[in-house]
PDB file of N, CA and C in Angstrom:
ATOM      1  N   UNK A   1     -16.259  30.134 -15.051  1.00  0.00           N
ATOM      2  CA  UNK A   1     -15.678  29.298 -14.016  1.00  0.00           C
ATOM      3  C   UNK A   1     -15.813  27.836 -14.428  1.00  0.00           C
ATOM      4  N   UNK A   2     -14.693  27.148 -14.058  1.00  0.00           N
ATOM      5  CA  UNK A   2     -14.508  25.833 -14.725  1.00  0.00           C
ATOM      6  C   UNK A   2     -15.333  25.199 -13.576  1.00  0.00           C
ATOM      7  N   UNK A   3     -16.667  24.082 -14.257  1.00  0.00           N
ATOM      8  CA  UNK A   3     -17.200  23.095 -13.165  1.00  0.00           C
ATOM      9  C   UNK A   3     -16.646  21.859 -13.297  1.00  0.00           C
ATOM     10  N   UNK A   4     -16.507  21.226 -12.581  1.00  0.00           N
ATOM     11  CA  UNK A   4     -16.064  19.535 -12.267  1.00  0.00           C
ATOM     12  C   UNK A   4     -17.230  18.621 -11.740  1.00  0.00           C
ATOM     13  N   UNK A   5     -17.617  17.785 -12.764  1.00  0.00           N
ATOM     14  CA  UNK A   5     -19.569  17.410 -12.293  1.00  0.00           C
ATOM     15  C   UNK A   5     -18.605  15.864 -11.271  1.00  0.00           C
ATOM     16  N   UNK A   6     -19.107  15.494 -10.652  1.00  0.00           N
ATOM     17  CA  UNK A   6     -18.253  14.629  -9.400  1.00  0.00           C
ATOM     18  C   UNK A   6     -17.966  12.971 -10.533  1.00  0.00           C
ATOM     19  N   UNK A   7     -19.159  13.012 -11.984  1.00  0.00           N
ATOM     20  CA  UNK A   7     -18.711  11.777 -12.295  1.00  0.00           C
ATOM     21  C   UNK A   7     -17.089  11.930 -13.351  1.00  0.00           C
ATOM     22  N   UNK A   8     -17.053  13.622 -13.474  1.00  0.00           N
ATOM     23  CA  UNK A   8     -15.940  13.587 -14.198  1.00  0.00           C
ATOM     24  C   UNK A   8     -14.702  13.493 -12.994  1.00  0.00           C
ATOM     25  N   UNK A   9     -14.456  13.581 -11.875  1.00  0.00           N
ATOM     26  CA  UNK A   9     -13.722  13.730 -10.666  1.00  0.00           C
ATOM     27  C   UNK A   9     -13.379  12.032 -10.856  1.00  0.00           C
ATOM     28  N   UNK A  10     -14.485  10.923 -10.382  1.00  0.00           N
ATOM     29  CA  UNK A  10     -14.836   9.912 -10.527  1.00  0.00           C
ATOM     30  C   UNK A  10     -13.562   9.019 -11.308  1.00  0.00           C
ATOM     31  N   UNK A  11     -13.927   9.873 -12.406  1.00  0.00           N
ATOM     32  CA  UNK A  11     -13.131   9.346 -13.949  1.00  0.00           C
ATOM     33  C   UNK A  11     -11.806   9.876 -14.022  1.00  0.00           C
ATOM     34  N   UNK A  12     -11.321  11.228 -13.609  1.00  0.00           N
ATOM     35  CA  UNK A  12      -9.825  11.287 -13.232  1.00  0.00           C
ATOM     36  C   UNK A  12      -9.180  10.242 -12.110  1.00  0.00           C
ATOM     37  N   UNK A  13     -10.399  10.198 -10.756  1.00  0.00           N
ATOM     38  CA  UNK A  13      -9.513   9.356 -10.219  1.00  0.00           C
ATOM     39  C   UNK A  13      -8.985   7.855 -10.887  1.00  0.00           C
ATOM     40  N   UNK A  14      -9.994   7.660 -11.069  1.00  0.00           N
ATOM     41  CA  UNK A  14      -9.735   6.259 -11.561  1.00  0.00           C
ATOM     42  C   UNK A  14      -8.674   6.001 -12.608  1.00  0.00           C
ATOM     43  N   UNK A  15      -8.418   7.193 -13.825  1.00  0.00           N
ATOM     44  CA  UNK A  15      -7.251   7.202 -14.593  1.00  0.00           C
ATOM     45  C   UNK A  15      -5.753   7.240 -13.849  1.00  0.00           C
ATOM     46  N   UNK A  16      -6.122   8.272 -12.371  1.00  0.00           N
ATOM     47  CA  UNK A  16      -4.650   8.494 -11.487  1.00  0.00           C
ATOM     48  C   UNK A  16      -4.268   6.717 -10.866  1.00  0.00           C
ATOM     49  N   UNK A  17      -5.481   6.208 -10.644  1.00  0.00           N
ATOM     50  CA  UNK A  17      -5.344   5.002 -10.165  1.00  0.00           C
ATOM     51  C   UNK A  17      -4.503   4.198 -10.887  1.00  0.00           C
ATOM     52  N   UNK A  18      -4.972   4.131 -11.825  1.00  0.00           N
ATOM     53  CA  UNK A  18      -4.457   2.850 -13.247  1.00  0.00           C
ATOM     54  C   UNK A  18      -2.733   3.268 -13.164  1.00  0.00           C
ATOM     55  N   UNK A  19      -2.762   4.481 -13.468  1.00  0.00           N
ATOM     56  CA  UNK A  19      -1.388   5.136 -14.238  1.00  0.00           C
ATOM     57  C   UNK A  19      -0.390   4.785 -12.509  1.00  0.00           C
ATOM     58  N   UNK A  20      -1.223   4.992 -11.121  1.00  0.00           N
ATOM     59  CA  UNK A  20      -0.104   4.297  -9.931  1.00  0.00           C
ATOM     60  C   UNK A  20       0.629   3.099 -10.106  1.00  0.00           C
ATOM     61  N   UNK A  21      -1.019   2.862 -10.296  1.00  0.00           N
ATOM     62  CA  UNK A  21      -0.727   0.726 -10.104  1.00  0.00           C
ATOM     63  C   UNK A  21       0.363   0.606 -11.712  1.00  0.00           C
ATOM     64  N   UNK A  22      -0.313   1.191 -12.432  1.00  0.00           N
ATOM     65  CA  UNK A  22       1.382   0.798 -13.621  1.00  0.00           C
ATOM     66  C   UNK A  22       3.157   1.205 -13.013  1.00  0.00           C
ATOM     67  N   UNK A  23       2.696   2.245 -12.724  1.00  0.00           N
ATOM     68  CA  UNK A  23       4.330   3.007 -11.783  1.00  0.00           C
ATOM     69  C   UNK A  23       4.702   1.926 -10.870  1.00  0.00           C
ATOM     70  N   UNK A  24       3.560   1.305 -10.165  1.00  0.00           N
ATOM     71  CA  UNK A  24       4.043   0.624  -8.972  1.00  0.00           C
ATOM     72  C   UNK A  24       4.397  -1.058  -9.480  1.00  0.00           C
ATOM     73  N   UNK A  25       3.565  -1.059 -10.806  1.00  0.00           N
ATOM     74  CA  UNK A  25       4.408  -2.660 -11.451  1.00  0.00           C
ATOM     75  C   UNK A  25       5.455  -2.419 -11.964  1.00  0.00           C
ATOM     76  N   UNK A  26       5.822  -1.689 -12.318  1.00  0.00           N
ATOM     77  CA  UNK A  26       7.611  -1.325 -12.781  1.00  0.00           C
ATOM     78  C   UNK A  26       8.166  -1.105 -11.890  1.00  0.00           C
ATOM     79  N   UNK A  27       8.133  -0.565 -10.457  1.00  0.00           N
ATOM     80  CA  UNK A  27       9.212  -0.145  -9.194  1.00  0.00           C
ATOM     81  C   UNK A  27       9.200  -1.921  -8.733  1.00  0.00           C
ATOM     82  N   UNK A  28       8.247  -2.754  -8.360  1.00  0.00           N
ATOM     83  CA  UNK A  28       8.095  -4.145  -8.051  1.00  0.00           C
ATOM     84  C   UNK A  28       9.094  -4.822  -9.101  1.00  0.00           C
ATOM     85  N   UNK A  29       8.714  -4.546 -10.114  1.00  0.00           N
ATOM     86  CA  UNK A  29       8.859  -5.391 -11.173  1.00  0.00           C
ATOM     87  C   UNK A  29      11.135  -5.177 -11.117  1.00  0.00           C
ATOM     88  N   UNK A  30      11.412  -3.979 -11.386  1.00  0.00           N
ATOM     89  CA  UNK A  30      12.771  -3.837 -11.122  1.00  0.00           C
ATOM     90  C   UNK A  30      13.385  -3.751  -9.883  1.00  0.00           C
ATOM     91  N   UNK A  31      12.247  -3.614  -8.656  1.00  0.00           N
ATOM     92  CA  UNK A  31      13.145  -3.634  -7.265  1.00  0.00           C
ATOM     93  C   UNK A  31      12.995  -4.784  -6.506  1.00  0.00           C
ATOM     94  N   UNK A  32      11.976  -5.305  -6.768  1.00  0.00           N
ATOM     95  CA  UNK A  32      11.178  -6.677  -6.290  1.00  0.00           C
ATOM     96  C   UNK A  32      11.051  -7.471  -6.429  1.00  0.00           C
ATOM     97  N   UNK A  33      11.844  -7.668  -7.985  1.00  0.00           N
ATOM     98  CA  UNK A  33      11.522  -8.884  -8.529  1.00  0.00           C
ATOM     99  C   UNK A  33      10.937 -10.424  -8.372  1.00  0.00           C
ATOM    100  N   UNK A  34      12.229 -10.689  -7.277  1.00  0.00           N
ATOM    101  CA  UNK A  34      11.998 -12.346  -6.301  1.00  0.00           C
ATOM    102  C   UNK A  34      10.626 -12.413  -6.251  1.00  0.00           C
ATOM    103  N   UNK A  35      10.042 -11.167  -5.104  1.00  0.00           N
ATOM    104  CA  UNK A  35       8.790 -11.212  -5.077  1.00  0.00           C
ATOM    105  C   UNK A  35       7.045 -11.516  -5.803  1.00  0.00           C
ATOM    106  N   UNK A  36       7.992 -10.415  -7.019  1.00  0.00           N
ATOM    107  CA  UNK A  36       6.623 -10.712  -8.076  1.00  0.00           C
ATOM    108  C   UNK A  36       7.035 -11.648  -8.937  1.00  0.00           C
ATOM    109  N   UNK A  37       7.818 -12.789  -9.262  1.00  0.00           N
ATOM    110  CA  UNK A  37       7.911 -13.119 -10.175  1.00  0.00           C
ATOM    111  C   UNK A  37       6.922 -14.101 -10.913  1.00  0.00           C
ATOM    112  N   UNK A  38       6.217 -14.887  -9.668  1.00  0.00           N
ATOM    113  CA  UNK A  38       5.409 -15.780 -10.052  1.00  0.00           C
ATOM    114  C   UNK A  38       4.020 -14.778 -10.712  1.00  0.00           C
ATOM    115  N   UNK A  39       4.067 -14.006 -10.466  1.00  0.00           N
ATOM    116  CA  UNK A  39       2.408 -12.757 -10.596  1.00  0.00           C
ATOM    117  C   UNK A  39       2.780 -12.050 -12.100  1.00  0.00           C
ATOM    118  N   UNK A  40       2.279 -12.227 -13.121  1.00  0.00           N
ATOM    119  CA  UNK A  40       1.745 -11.576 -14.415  1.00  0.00           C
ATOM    120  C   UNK A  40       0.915 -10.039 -14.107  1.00  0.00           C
ATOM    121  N   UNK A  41       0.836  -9.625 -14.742  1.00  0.00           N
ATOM    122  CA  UNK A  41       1.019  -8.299 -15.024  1.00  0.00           C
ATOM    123  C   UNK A  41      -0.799  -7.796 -14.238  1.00  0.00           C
ATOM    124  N   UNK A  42      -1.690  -9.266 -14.750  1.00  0.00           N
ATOM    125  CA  UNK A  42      -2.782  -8.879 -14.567  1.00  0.00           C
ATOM    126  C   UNK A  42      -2.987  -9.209 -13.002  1.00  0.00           C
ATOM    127  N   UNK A  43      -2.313 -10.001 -12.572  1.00  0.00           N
ATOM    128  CA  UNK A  43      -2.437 -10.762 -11.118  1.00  0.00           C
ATOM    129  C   UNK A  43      -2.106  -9.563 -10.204  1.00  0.00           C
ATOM    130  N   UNK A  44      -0.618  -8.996 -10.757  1.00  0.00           N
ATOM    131  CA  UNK A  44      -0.112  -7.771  -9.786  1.00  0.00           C
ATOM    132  C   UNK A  44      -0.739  -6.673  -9.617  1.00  0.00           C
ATOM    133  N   UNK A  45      -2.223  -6.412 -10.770  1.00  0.00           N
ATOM    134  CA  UNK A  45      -2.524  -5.471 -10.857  1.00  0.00           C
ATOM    135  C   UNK A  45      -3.822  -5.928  -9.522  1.00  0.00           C
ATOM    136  N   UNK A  46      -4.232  -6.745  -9.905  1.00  0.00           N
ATOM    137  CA  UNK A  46      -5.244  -7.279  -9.065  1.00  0.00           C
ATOM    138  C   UNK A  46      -5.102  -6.893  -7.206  1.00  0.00           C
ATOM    139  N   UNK A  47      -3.739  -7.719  -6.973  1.00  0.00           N
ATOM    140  CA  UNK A  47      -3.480  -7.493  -5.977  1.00  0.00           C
ATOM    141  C   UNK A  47      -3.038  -5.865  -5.163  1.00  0.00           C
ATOM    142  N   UNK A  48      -2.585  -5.024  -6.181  1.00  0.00           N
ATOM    143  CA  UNK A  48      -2.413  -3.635  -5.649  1.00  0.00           C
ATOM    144  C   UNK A  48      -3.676  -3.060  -5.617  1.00  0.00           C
ATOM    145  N   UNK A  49      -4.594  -3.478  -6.247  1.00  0.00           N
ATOM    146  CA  UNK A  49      -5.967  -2.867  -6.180  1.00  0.00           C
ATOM    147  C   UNK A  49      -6.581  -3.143  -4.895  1.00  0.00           C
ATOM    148  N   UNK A  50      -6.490  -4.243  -4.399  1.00  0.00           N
ATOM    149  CA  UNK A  50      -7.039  -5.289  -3.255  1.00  0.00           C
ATOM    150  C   UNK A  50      -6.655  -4.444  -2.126  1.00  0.00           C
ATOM    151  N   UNK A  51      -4.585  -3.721  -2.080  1.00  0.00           N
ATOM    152  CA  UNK A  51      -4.041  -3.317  -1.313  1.00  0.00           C
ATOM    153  C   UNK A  51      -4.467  -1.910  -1.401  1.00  0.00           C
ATOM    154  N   UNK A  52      -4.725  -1.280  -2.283  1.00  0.00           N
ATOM    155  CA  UNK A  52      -5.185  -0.128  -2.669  1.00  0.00           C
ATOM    156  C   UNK A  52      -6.272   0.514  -1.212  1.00  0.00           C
ATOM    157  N   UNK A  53      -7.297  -0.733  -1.831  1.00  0.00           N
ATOM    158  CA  UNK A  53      -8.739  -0.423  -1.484  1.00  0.00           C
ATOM    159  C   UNK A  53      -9.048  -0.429   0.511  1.00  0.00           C
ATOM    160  N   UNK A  54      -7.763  -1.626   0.937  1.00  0.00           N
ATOM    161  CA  UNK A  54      -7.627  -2.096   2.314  1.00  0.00           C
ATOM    162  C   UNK A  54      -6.715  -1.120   3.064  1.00  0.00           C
ATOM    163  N   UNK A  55      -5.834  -0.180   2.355  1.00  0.00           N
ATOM    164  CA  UNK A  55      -4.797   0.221   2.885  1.00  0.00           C
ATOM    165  C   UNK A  55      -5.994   1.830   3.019  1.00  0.00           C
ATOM    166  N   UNK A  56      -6.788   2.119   2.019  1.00  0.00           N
ATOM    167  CA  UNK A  56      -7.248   3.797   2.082  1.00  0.00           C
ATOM    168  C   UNK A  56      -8.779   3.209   3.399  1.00  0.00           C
ATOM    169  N   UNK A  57      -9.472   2.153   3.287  1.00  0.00           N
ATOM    170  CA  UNK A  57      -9.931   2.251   4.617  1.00  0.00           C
ATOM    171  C   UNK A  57      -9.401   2.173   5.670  1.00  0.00           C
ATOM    172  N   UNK A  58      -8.398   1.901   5.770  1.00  0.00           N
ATOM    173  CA  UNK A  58      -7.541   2.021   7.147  1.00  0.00           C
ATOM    174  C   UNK A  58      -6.551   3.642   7.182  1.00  0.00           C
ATOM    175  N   UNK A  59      -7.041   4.426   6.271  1.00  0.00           N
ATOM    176  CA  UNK A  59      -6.596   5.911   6.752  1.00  0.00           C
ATOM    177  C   UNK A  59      -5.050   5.885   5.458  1.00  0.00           C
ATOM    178  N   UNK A  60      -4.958   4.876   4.999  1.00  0.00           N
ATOM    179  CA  UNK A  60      -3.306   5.433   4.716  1.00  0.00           C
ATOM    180  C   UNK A  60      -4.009   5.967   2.962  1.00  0.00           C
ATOM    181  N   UNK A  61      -3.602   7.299   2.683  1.00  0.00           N
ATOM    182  CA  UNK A  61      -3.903   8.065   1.331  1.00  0.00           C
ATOM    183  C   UNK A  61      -2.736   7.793   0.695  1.00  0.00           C
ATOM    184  N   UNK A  62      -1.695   8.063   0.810  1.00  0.00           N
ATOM    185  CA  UNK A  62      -0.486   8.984  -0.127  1.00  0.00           C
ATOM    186  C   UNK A  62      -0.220   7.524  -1.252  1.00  0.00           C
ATOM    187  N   UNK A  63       0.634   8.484  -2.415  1.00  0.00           N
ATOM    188  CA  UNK A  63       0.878   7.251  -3.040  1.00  0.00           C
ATOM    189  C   UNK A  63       2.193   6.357  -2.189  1.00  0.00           C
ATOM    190  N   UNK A  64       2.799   7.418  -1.885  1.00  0.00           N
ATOM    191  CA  UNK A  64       4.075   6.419  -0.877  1.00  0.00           C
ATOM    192  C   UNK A  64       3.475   5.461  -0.252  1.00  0.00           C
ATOM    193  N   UNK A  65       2.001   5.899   0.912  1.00  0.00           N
ATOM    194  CA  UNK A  65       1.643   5.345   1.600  1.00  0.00           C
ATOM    195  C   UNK A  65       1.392   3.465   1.181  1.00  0.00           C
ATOM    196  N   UNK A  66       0.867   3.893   0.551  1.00  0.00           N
ATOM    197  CA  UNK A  66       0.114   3.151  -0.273  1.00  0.00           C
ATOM    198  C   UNK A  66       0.945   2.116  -1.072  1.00  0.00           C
ATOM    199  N   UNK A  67       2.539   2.328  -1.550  1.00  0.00           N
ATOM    200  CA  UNK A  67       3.373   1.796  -1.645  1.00  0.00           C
ATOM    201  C   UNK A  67       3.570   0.596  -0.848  1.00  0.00           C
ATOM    202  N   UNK A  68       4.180   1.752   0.375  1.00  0.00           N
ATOM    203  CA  UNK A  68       4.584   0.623   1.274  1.00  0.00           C
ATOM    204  C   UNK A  68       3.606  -0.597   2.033  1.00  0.00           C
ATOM    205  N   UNK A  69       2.840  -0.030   1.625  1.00  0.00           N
ATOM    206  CA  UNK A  69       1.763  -1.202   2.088  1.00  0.00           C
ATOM    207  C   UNK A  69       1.446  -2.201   1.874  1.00  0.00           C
ATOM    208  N   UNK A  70       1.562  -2.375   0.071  1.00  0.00           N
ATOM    209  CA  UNK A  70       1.894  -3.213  -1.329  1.00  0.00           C
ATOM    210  C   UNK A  70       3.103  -3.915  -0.768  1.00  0.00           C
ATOM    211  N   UNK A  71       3.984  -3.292  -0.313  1.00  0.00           N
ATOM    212  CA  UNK A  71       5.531  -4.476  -0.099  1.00  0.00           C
ATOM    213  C   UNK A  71       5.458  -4.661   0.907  1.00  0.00           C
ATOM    214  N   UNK A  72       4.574  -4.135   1.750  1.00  0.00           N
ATOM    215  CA  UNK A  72       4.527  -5.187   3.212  1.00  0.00           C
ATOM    216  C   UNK A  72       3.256  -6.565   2.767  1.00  0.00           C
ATOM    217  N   UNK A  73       2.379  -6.093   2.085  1.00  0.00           N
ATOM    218  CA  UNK A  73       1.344  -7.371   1.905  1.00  0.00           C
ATOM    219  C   UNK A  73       2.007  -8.389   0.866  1.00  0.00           C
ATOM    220  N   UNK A  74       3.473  -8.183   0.319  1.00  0.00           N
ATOM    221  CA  UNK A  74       3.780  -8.840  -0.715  1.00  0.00           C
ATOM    222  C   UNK A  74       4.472  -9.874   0.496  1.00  0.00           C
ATOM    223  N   UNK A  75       4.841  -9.636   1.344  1.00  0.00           N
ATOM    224  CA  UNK A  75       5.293 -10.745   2.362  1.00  0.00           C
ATOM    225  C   UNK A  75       4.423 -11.190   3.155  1.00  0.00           C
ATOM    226  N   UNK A  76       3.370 -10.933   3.617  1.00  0.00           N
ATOM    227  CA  UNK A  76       2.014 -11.372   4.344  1.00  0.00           C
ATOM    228  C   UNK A  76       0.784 -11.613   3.480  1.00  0.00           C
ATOM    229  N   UNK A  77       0.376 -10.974   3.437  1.00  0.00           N
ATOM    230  CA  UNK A  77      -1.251 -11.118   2.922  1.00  0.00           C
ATOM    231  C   UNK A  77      -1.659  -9.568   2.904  1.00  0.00           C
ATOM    232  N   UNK A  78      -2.475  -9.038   1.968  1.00  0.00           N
ATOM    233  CA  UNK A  78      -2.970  -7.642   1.648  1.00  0.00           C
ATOM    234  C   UNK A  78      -3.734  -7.711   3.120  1.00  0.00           C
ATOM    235  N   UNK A  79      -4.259  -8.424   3.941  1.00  0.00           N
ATOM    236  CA  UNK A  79      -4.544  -7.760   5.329  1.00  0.00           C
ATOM    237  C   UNK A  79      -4.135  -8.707   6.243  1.00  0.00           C
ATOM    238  N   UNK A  80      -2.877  -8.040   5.864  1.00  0.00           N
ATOM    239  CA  UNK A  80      -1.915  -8.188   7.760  1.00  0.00           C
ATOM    240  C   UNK A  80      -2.001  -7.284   8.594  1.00  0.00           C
ATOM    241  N   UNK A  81      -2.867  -6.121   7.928  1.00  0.00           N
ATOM    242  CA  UNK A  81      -3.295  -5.380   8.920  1.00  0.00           C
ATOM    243  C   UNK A  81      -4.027  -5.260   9.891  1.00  0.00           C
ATOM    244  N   UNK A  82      -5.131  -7.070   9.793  1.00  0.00           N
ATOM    245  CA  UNK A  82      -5.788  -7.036  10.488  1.00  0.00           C
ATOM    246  C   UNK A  82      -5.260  -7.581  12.065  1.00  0.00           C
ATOM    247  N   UNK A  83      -4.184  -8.096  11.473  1.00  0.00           N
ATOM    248  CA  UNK A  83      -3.613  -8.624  12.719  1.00  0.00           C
ATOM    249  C   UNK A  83      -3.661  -8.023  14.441  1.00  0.00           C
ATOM    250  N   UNK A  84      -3.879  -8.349  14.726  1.00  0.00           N
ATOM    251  CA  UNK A  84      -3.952  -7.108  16.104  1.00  0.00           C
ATOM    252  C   UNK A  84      -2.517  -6.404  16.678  1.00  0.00           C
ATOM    253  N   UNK A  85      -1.925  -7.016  16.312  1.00  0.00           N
ATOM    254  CA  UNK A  85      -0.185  -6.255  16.798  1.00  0.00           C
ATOM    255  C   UNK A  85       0.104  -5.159  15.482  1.00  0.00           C
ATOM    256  N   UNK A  86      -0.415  -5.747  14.600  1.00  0.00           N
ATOM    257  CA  UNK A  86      -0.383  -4.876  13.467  1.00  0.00           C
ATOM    258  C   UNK A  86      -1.292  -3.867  13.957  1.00  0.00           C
ATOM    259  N   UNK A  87      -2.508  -3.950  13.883  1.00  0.00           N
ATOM    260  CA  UNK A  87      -3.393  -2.509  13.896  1.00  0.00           C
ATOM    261  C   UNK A  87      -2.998  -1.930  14.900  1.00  0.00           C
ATOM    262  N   UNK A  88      -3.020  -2.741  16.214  1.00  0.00           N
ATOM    263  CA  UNK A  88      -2.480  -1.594  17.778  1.00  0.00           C
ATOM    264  C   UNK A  88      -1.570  -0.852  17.088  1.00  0.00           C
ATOM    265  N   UNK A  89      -0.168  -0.841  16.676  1.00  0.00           N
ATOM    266  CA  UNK A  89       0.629  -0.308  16.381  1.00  0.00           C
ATOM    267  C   UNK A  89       0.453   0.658  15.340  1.00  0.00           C
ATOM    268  N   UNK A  90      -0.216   0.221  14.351  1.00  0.00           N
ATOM    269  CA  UNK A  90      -0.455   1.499  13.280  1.00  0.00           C
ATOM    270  C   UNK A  90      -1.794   2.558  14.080  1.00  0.00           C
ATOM    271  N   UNK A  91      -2.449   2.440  14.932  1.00  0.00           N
ATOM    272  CA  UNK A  91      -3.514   2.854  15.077  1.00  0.00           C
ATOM    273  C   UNK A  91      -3.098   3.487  16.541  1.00  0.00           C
ATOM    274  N   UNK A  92      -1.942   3.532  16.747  1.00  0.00           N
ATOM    275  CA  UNK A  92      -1.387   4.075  18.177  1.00  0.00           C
ATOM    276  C   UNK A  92      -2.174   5.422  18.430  1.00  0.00           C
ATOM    277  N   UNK A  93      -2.299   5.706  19.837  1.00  0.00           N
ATOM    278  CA  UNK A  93      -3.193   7.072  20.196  1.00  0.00           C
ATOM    279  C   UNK A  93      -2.494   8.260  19.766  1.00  0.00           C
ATOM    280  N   UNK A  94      -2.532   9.002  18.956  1.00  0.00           N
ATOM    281  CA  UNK A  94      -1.650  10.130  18.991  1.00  0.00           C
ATOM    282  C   UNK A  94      -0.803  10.105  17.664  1.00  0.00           C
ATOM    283  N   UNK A  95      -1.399   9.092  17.011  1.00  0.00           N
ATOM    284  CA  UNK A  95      -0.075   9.229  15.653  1.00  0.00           C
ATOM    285  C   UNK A  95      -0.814   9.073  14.400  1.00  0.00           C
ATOM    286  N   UNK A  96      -0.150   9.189  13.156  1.00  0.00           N
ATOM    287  CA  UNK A  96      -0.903   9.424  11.918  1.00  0.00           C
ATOM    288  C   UNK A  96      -0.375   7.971  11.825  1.00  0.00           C
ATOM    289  N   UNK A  97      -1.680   7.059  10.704  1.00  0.00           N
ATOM    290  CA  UNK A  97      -1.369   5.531  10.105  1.00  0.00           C
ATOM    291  C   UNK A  97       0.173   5.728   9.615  1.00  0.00           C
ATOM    292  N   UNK A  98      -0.279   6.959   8.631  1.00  0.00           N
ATOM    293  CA  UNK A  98       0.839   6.627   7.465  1.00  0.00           C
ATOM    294  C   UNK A  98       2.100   7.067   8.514  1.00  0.00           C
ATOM    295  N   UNK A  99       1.852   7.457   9.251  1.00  0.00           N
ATOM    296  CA  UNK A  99       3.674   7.632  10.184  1.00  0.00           C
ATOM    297  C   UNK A  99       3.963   6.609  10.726  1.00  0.00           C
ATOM    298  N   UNK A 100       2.865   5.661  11.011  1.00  0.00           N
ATOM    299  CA  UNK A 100       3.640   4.429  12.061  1.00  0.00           C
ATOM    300  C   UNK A 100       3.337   3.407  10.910  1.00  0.00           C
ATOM    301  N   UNK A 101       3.475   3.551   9.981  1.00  0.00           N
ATOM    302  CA  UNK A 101       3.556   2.733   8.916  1.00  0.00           C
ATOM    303  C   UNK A 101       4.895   2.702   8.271  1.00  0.00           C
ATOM    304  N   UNK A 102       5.042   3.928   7.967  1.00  0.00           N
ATOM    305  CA  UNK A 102       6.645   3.894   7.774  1.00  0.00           C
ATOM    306  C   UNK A 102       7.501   4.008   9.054  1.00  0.00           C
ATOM    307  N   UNK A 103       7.333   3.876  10.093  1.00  0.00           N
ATOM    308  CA  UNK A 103       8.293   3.232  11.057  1.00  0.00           C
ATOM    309  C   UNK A 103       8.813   2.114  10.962  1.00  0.00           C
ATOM    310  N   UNK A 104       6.986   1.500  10.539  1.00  0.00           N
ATOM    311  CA  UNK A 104       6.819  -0.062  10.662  1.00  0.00           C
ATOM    312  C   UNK A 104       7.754  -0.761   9.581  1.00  0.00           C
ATOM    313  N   UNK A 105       8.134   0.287   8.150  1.00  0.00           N
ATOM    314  CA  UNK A 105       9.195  -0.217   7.297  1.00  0.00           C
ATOM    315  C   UNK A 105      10.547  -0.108   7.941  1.00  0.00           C
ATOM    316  N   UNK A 106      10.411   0.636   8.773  1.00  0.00           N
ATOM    317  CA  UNK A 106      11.995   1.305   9.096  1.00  0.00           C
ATOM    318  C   UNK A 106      12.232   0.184   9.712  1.00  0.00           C
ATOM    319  N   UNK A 107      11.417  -0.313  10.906  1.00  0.00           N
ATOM    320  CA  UNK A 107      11.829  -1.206  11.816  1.00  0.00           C
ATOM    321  C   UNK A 107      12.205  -2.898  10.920  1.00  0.00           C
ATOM    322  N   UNK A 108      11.374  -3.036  10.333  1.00  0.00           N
ATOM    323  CA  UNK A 108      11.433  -4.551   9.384  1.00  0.00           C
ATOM    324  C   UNK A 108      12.662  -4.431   8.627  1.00  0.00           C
ATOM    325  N   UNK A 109      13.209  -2.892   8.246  1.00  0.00           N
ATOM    326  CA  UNK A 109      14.584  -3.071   7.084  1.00  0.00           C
ATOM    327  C   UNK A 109      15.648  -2.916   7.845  1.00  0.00           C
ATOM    328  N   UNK A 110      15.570  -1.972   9.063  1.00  0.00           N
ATOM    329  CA  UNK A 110      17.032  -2.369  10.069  1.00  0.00           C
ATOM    330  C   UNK A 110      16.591  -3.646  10.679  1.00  0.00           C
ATOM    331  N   UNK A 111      15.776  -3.888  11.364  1.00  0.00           N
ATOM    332  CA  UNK A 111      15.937  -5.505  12.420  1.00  0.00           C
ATOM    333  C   UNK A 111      15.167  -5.841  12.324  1.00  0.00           C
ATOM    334  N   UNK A 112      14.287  -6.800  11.360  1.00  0.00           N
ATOM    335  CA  UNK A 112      13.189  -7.706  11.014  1.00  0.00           C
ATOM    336  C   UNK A 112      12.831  -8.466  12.173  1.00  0.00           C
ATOM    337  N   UNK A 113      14.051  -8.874  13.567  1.00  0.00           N
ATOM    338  CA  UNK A 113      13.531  -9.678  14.052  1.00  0.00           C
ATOM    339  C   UNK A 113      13.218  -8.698  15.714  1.00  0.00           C
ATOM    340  N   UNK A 114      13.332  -7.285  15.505  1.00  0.00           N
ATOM    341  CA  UNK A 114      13.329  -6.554  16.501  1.00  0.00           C
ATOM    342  C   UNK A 114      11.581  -6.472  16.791  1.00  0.00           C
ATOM    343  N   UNK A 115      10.943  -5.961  15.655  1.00  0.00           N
ATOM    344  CA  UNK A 115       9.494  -6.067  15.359  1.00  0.00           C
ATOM    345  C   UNK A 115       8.655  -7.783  16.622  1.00  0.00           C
ATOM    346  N   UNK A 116       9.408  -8.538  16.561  1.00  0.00           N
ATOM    347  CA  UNK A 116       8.976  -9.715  17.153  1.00  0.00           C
ATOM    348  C   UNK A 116       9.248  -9.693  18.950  1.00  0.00           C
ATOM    349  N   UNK A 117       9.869  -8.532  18.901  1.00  0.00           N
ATOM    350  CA  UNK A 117      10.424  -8.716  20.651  1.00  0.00           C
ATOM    351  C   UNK A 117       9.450  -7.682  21.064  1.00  0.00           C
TER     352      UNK A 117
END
């Protein structure tokens, strides 16, 4: 039976990590550009890590999740989540983060200024 000692677990994650944050500087890098342009390779990495680390204590796992979280902090700050209209809303009674997270995209890409009413 194959064992997995937790520092080798440790060490995959951290390789799955690296190999995201590269996927996710090439989707930025060709979909986002405007955004990242001023940020070098090491800066962007910096900052998805930052978003990484803020987005999985606040419940959101997936890599999508985790995505969108990155292009919402690329217009705010990696914690605009702390905001309180922000958290009420992601943290609603009865709903998963990562579902009212991607609402929260849905709503900003049809009516950016609907989110404000």
């Amino acid at each position: 039976m194959l064992v997995i000692r937790p520092e080798q677990m440790e060490a995959l994650n951290v390789a799955a990590d690296r190999v995201f944050r590269q996927r996710l500087i090439a989707f930025l890098r060709e979909n986002m550009s405007a955004w990242v342009e001023g940020m070098n390779d090491i800066s962007l990495d910096e900052f998805i890590s930052e978003c990484m680390s803020i987005a999985r204590c606040n419940g959101i796992e997936s890599d999508a999740g985790i995505a969108q979280y990155v292009c919402l902090a690329l217009d705010s700050a990696p914690e605009f989540i702390e905001q309180p209209e922000i958290r009420s809303f992601l943290h609603e009674p009865g709903s998963q983060v990562e579902d009212q997270l991607s609402r929260l995209v849905n709503i900003l890409a049809e009516d950016p200024d609907e989110w404000l009413e």
